[in-house]
Protein backbone atom coordinates (compact mmCIF):
# COMPACT_ATOMS: atom_id res chain seq x y z
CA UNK A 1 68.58 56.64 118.04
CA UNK A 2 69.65 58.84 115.12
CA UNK A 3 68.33 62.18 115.32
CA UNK A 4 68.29 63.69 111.97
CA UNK A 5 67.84 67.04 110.24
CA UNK A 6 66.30 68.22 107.07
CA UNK A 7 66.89 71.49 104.95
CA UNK A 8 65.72 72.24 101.94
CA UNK A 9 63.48 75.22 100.46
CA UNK A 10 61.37 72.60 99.10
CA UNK A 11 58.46 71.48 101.56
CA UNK A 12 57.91 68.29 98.81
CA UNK A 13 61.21 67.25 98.84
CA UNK A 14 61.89 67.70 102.59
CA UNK A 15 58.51 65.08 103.10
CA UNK A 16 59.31 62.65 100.70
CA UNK A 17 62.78 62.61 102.54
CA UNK A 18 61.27 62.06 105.91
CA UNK A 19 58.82 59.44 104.29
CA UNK A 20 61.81 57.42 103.41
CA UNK A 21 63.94 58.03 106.51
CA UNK A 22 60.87 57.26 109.26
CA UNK A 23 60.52 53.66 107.84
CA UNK A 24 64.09 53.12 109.84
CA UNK A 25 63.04 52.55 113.52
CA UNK A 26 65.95 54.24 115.13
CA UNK A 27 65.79 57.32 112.65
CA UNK A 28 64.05 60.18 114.14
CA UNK A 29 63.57 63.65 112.83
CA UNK A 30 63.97 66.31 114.78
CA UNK A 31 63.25 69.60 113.03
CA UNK A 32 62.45 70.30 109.21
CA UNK A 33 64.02 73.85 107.75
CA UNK A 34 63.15 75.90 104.85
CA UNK A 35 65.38 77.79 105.38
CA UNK A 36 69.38 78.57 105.94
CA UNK A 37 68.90 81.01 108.76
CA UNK A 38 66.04 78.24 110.76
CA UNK A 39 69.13 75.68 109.57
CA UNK A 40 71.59 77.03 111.48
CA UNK A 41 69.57 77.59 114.80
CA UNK A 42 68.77 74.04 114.29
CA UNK A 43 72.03 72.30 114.39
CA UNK A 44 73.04 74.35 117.06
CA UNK A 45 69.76 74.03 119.78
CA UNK A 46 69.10 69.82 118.51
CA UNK A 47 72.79 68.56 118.02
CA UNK A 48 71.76 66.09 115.65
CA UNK A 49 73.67 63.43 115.00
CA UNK A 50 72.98 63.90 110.84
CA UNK A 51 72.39 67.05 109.00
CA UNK A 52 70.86 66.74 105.58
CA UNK A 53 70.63 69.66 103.69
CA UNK A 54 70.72 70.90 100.16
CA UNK A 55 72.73 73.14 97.92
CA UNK A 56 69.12 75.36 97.71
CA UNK A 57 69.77 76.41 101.19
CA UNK A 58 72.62 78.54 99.90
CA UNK A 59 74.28 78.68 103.08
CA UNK A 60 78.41 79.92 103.76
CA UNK A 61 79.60 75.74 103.89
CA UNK A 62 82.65 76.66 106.15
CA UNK A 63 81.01 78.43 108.49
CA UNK A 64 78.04 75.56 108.58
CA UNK A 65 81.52 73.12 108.88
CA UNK A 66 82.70 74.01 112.18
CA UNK A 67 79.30 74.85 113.55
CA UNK A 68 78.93 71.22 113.06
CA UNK A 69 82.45 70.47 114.51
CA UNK A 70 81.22 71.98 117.76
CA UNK A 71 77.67 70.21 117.86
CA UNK A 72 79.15 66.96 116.96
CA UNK A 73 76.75 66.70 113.95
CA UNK A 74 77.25 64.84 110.23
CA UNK A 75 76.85 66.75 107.09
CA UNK A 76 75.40 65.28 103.94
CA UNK A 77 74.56 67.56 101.16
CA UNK A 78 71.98 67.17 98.23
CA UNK A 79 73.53 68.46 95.14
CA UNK A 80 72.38 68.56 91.41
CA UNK A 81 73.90 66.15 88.93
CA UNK A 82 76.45 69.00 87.28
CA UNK A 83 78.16 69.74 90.86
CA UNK A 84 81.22 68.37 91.22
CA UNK A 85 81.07 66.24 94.73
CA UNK A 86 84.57 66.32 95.53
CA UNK A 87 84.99 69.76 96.23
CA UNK A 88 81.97 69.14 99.27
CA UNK A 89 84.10 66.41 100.60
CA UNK A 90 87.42 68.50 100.46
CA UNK A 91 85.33 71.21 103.07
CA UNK A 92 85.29 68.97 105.00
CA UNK A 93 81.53 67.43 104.42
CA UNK A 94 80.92 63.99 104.66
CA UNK A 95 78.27 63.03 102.79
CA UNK A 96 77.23 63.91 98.80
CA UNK A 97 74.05 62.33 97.10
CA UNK A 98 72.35 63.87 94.28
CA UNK A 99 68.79 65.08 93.79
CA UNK A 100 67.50 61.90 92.87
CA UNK A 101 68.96 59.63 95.09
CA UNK A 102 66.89 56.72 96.18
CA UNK A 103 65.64 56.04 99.34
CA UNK A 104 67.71 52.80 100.03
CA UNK A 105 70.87 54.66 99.02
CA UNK A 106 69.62 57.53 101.00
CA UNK A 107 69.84 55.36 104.15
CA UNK A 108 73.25 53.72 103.80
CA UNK A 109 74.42 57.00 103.23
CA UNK A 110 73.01 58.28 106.63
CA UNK A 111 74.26 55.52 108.34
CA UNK A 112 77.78 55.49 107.42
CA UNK A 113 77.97 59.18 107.86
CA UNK A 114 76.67 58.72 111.59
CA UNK A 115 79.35 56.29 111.84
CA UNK A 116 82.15 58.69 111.03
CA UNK A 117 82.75 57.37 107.52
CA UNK A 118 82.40 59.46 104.32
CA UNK A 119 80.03 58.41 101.63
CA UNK A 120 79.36 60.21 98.08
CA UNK A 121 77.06 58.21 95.76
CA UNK A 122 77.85 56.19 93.42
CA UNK A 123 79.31 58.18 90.14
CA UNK A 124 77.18 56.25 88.15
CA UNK A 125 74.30 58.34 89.19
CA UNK A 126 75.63 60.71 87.18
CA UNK A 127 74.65 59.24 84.03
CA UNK A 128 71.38 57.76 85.47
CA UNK A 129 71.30 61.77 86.08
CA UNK A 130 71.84 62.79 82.46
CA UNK A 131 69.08 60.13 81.76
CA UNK A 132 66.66 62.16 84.19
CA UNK A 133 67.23 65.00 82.16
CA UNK A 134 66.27 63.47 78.97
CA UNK A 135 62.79 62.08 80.59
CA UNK A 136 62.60 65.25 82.29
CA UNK A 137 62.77 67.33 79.04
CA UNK A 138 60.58 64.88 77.21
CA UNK A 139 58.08 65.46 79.92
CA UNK A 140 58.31 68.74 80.33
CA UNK A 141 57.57 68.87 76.04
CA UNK A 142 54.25 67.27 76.79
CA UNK A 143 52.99 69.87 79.20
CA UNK A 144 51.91 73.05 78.04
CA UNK A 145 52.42 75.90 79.75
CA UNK A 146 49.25 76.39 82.04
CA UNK A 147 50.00 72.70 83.24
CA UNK A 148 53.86 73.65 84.24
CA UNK A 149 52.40 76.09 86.08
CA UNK A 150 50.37 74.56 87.81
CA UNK A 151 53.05 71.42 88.89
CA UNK A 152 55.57 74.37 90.12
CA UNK A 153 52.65 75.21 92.46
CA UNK A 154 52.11 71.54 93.66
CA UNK A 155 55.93 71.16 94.49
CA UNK A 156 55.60 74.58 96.38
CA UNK A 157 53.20 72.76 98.33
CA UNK A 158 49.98 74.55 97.52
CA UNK A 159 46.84 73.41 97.35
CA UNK A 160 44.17 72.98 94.82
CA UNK A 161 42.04 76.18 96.23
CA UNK A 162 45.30 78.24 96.85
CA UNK A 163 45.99 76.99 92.71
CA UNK A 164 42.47 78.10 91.48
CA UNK A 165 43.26 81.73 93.45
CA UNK A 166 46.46 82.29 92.00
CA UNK A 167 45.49 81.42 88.40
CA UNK A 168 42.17 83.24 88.47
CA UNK A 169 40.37 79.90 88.22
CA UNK A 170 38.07 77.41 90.13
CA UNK A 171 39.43 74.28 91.70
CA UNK A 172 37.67 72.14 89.61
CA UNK A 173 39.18 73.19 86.82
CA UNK A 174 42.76 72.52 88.96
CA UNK A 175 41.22 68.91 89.36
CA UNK A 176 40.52 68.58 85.49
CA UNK A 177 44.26 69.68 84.75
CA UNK A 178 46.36 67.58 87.45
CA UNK A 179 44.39 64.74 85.87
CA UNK A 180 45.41 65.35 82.86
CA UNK A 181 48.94 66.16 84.08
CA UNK A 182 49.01 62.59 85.96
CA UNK A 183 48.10 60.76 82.82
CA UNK A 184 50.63 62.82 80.61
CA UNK A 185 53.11 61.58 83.15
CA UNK A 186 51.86 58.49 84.71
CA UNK A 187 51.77 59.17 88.21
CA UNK A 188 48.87 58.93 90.67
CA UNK A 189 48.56 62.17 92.95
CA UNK A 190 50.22 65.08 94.10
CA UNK A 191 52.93 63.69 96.23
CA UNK A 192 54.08 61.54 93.60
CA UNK A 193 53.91 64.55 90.79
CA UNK A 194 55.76 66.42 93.21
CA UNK A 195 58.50 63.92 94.07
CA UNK A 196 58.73 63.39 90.15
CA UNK A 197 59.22 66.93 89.08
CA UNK A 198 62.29 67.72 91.91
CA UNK A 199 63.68 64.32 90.77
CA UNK A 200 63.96 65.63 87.22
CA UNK A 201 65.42 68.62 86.61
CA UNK A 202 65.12 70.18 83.33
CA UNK A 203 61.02 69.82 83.86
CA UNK A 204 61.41 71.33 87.88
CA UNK A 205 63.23 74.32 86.19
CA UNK A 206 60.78 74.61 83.73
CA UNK A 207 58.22 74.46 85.81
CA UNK A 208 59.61 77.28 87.64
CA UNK A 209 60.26 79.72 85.44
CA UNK A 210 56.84 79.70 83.99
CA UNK A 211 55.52 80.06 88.08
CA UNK A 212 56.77 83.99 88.04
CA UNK A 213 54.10 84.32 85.28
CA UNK A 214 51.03 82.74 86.79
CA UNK A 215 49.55 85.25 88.45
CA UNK A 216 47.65 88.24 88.04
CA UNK A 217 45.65 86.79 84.51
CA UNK A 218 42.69 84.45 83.91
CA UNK A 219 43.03 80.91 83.07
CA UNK A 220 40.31 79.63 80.87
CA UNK A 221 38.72 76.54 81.46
């Protein structure tokens, strides 16, 4: 059995990455962290044969390095298509996907990390990255602002109520909007939305930066 952990500041991401990773049947995850500091404690009280975690985590890597060395566990690190894998690899990590890696590649990856061989994906995913960013940014064009909003909140993991009190709303009119949203970008509920918008950049950090503003003011119907 391969006990596996997960870090990332997104609660979205972090389920859609155990979704993939519990199909295996000798995959188990022991502990989910939003955090670097819950990270840390973590690794050191599960030993874990795999740690995933993400450059979000913002964490010091050498020090994470031989904390690992001394509970015997893997490192793979999520990373955004403009970091440059090779410096991970040189610290000493073993594994480097990006953001949108897909669950099959996910896998292999964890596997031949747990086997004590190094795997970065495939620099090809680079472009398919760039390509991301141009359906992201067409995307994020077709959303106005109230609807960005409103996905940042989604991949923050919030739900519909929680929306409707933070935008000074009801939740029906948070239904009417994430149906429009799903249409605009053909998707069929929230997990999905979610797992779209981290997978594309340039609409995630949109999406973001319009989240600081959506509180406080009324949002008419």
């Amino acid at each position: 059995m391969l006990k596996i952990i997960l870090a990332d500041t997104q609660a979205i991401f972090r389920a859609g990455a155990a979704k993939v990773l519990a199909v295996e049947d000798d995959f188990r995850i022991v502990a989910q962290c939003e955090n670097a500091e819950r990270m840390l404690a973590s690794v050191d009280s599960f030993r874990a044969n795999v740690l995933i975690f993400s450059t979000a985590m913002r964490v010091d890597i050498r020090a994470l390095v031989e904390l690992s060395k001394k509970t015997k566990t893997r490192l793979v690190i999520v990373i955004e298509s403009s970091d440059n894998s090779a410096q991970y690899i040189q610290l000493g990590i073993a594994g480097v996907v990006f953001r949108n890696v897909s669950g099959n590649a996910m896998v292999e990856c964890v596997r031949k990390v747990a086997r004590g061989e190094n795997w970065v994906q495939d620099t090809g995913a680079a472009a398919e990255a760039t390509e991301n960013d141009i359906v992201g940014a067409r995307v994020r064009d077709r959303l106005t602002p109230k609807e960005l909003r409103i996905v940042a909140l989604i991949v923050q993991g919030f739900k519909n109520k929680e929306i409707a009190t933070q935008l000074g709303t009801t939740e029906q009119v948070i239904k009417n909007y994430l149906r429009n949203v799903y249409d605009k970008i053909g998707v069929s509920d929230r997990l999905e939305l979610a797992l779209f918008t981290i997978h594309h950049r340039i609409l995630n950090e949109a999406a973001a930066a319009l989240a600081g503003t959506s509180t406080g003011g009324q949002m008419s119907n």
